[in-house]
C-alpha atoms as a PDB file:
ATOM      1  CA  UNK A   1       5.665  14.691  29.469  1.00  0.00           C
ATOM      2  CA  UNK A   2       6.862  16.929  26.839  1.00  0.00           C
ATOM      3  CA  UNK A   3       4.421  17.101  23.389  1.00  0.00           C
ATOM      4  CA  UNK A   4       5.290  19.138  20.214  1.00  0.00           C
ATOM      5  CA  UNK A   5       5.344  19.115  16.894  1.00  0.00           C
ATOM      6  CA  UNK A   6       7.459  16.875  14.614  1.00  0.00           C
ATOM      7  CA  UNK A   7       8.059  15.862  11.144  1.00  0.00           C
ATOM      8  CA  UNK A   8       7.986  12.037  10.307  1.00  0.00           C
ATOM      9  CA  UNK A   9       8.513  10.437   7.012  1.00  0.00           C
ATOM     10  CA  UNK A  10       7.001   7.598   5.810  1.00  0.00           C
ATOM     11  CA  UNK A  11       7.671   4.879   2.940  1.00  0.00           C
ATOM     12  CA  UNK A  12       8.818   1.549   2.834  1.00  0.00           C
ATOM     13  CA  UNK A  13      11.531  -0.346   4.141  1.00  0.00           C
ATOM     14  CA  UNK A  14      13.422  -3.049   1.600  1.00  0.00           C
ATOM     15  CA  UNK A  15      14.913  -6.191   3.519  1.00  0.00           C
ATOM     16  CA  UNK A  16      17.622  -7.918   2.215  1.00  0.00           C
ATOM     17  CA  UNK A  17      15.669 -10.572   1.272  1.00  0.00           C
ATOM     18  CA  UNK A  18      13.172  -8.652  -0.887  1.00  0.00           C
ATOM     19  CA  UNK A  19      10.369  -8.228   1.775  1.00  0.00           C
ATOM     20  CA  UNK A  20       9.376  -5.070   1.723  1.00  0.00           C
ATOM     21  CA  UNK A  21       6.759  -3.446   4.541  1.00  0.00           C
ATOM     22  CA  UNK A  22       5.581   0.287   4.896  1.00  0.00           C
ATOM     23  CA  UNK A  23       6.707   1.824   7.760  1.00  0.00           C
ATOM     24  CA  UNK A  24       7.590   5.353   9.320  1.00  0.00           C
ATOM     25  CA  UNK A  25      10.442   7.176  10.273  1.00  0.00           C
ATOM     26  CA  UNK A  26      12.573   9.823  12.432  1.00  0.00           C
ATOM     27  CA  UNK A  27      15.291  11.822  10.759  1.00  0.00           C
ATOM     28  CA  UNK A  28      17.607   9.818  13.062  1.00  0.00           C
ATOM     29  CA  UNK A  29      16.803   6.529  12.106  1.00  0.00           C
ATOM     30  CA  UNK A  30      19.074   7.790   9.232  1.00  0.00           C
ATOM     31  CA  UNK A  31      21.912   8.292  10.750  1.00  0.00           C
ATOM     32  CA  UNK A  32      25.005   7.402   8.948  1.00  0.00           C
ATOM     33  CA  UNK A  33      22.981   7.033   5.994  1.00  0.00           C
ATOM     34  CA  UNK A  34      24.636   7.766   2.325  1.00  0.00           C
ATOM     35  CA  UNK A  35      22.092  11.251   1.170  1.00  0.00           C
ATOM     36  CA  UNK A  36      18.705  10.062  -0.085  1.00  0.00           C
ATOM     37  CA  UNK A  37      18.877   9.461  -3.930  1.00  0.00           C
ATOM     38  CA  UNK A  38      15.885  10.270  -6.217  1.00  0.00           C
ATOM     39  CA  UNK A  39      14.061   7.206  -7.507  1.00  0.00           C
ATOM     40  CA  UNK A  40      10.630   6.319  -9.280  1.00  0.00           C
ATOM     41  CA  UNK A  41       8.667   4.100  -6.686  1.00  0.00           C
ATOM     42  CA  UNK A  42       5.567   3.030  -8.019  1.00  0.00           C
ATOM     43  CA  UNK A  43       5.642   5.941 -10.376  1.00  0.00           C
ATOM     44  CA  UNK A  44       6.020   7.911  -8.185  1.00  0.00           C
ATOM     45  CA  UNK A  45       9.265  10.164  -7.871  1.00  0.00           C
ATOM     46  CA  UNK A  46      10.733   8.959  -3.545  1.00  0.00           C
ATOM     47  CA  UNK A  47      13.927   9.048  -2.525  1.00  0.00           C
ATOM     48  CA  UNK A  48      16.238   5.801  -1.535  1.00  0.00           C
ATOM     49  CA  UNK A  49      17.912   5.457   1.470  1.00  0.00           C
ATOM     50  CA  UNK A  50      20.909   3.155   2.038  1.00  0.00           C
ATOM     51  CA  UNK A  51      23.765   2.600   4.639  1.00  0.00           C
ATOM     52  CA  UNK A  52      25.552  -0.064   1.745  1.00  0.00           C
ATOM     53  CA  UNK A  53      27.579  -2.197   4.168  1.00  0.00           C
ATOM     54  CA  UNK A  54      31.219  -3.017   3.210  1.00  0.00           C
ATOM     55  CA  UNK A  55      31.250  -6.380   4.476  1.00  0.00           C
ATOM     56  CA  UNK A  56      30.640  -9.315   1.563  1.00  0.00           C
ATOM     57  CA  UNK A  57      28.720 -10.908   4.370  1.00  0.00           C
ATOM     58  CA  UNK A  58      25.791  -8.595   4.125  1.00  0.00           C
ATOM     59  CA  UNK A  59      23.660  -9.947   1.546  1.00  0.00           C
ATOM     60  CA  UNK A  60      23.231  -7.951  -1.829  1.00  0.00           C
ATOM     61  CA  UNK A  61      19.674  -5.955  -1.868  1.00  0.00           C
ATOM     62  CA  UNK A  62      18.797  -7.026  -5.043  1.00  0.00           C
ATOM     63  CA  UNK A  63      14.935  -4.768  -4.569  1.00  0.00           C
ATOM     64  CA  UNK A  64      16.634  -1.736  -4.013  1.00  0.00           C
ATOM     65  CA  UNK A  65      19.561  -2.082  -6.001  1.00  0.00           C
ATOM     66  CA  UNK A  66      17.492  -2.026  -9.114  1.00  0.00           C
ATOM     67  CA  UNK A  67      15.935   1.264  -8.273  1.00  0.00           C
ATOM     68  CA  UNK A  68      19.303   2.904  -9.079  1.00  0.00           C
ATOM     69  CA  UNK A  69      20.497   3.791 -12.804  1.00  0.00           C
ATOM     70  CA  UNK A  70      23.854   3.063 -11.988  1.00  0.00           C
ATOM     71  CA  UNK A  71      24.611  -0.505 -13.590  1.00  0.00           C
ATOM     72  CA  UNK A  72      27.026  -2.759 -11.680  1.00  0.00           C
ATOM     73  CA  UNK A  73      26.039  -0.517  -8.365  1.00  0.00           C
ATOM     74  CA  UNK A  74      24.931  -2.677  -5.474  1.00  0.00           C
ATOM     75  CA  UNK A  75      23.590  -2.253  -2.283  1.00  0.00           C
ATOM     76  CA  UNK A  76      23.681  -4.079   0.576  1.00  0.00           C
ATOM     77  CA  UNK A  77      21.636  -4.544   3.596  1.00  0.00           C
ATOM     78  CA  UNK A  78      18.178  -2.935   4.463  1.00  0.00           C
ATOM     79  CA  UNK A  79      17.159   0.272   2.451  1.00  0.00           C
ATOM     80  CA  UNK A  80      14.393   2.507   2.693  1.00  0.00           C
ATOM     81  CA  UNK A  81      12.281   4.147  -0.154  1.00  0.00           C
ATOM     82  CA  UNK A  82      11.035   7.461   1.177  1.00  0.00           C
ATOM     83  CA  UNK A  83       7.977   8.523  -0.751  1.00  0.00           C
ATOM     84  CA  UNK A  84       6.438  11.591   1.823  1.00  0.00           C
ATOM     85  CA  UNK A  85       6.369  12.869   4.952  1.00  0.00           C
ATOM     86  CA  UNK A  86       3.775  15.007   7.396  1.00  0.00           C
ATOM     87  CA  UNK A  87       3.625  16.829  10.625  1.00  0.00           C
ATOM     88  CA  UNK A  88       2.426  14.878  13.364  1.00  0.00           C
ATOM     89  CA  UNK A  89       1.603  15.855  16.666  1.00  0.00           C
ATOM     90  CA  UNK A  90       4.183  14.087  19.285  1.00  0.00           C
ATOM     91  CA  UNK A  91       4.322  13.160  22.911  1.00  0.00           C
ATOM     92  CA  UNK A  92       7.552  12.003  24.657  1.00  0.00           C
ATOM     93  CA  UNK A  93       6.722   9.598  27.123  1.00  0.00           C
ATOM     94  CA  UNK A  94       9.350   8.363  29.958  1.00  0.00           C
ATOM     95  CA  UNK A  95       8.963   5.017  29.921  1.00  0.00           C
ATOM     96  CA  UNK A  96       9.188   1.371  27.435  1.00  0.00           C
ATOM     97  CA  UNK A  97       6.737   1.665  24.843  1.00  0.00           C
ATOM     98  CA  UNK A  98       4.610  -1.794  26.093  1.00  0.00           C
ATOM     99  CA  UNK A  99       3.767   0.789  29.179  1.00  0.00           C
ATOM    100  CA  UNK A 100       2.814   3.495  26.909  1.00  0.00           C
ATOM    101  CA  UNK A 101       0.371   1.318  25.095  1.00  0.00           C
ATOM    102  CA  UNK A 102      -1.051  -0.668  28.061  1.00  0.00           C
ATOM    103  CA  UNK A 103      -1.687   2.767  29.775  1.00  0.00           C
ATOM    104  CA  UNK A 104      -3.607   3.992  26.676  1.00  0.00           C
ATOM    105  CA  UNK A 105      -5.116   1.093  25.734  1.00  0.00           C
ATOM    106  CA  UNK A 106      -8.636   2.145  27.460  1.00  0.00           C
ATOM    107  CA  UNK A 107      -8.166   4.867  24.439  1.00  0.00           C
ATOM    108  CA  UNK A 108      -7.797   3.249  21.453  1.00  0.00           C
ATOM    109  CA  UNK A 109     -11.249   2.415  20.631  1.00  0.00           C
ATOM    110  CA  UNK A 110     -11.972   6.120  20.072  1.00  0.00           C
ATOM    111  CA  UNK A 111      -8.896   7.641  18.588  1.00  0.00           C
ATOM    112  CA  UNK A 112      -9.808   9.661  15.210  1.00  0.00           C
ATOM    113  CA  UNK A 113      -7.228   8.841  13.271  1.00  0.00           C
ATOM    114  CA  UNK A 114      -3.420   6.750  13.381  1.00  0.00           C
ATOM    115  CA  UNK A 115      -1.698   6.365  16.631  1.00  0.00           C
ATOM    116  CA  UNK A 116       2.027   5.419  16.607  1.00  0.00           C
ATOM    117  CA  UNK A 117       4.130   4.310  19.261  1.00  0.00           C
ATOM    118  CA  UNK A 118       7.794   4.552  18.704  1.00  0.00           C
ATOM    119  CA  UNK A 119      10.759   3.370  21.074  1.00  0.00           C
ATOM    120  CA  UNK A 120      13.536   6.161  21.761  1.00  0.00           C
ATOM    121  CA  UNK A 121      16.656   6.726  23.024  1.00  0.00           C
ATOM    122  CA  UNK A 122      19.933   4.313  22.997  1.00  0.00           C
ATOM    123  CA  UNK A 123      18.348   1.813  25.184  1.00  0.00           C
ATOM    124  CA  UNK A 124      14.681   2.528  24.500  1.00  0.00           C
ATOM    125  CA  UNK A 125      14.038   4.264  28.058  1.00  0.00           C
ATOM    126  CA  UNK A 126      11.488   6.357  26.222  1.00  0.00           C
ATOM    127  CA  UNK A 127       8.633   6.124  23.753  1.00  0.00           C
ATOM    128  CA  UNK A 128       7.620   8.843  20.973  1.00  0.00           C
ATOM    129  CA  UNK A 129       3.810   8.731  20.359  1.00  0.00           C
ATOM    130  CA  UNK A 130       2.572  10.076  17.191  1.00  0.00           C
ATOM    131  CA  UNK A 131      -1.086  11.206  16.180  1.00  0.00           C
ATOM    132  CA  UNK A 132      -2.351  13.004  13.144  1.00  0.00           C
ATOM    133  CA  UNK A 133      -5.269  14.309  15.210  1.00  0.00           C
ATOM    134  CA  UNK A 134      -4.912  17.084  18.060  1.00  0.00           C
ATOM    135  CA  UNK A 135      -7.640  15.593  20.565  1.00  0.00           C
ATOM    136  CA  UNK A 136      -6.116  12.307  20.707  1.00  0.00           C
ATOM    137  CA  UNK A 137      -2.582  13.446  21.150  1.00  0.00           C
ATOM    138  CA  UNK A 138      -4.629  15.452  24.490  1.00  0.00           C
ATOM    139  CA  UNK A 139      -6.457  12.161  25.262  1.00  0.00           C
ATOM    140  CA  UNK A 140      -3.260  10.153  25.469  1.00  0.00           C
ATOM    141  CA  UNK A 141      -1.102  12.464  27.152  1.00  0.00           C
ATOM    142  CA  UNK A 142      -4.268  13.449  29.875  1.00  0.00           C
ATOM    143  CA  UNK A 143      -4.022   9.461  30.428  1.00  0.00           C
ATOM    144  CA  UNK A 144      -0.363   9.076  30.494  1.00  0.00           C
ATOM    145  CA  UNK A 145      -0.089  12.006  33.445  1.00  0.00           C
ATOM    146  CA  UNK A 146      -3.239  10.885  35.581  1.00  0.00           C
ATOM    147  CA  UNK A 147      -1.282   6.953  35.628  1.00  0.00           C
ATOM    148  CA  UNK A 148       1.654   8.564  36.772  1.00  0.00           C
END
């Protein structure tokens, strides 16, 4: 199991439909992204997202749209607002991310701090597990070995 140390951004994602939910992300879950544009969210300067779909089938994202000074400039499909980012310590676990979780799930009671588990790879064969907190980055990855 390998561990490090990686960077993951977090924000909020803006459905089509105007639901929008904090979540995190990987640098790759932007992949053929247009470059982040700077944006007030909140009040806040973030940066915006968007993969803009050609297709006049994708509905319009009316949400993020609006967050652009560009009049008559629309996007469609999901966006995401990016408003920071940290260092989090990671552990790269072979294996569907319902296994990950049932094998730690003895642990979660006593983790410090946020846990996330994050499906990776083309077809999900592995899972990246965050944690802000060094001890139970150990504490997962000492229980992820021993069930192996």
């Amino acid at each position: 199991m390998k561990s490090s140390i990686k960077k993951l951004k977090f924000g909020f994602e803006i459905q089509s439909n105007g639901v929008v939910k904090p979540a995190h992300f990987q640098e790759r879950d932007f992949t053929r992204a247009y470059l982040p544009v700077p944006v007030k969210w909140e009040g806040a300067p973030a940066q915006l997202v968007f993969w803009n779909y050609a297709s006049r089938k994708t509905p319009i994202n009316s949400t993020a749209s609006r967050l652009i000074t560009h009049s008559g400039f629309d996007i469609r499909g999901r966006a995401v607002v990016i408003t920071g980012s940290e260092s989090l310590h990671c552990l790269k676990f072979d294996g569907p991310e319902w296994e990950a979780k049932m094998r730690s799930a003895h642990l979660a009671e006593g983790f410090k701090d946020m846990v996330l588990y994050r499906p990776g790879g083309r077809h999900q064969t592995y899972t990246n597990i965050f944690s802000r907190d060094q001890d139970d980055a150990f504490q997962i990855k000492m229980a992820l070995w021993s069930a192996r």
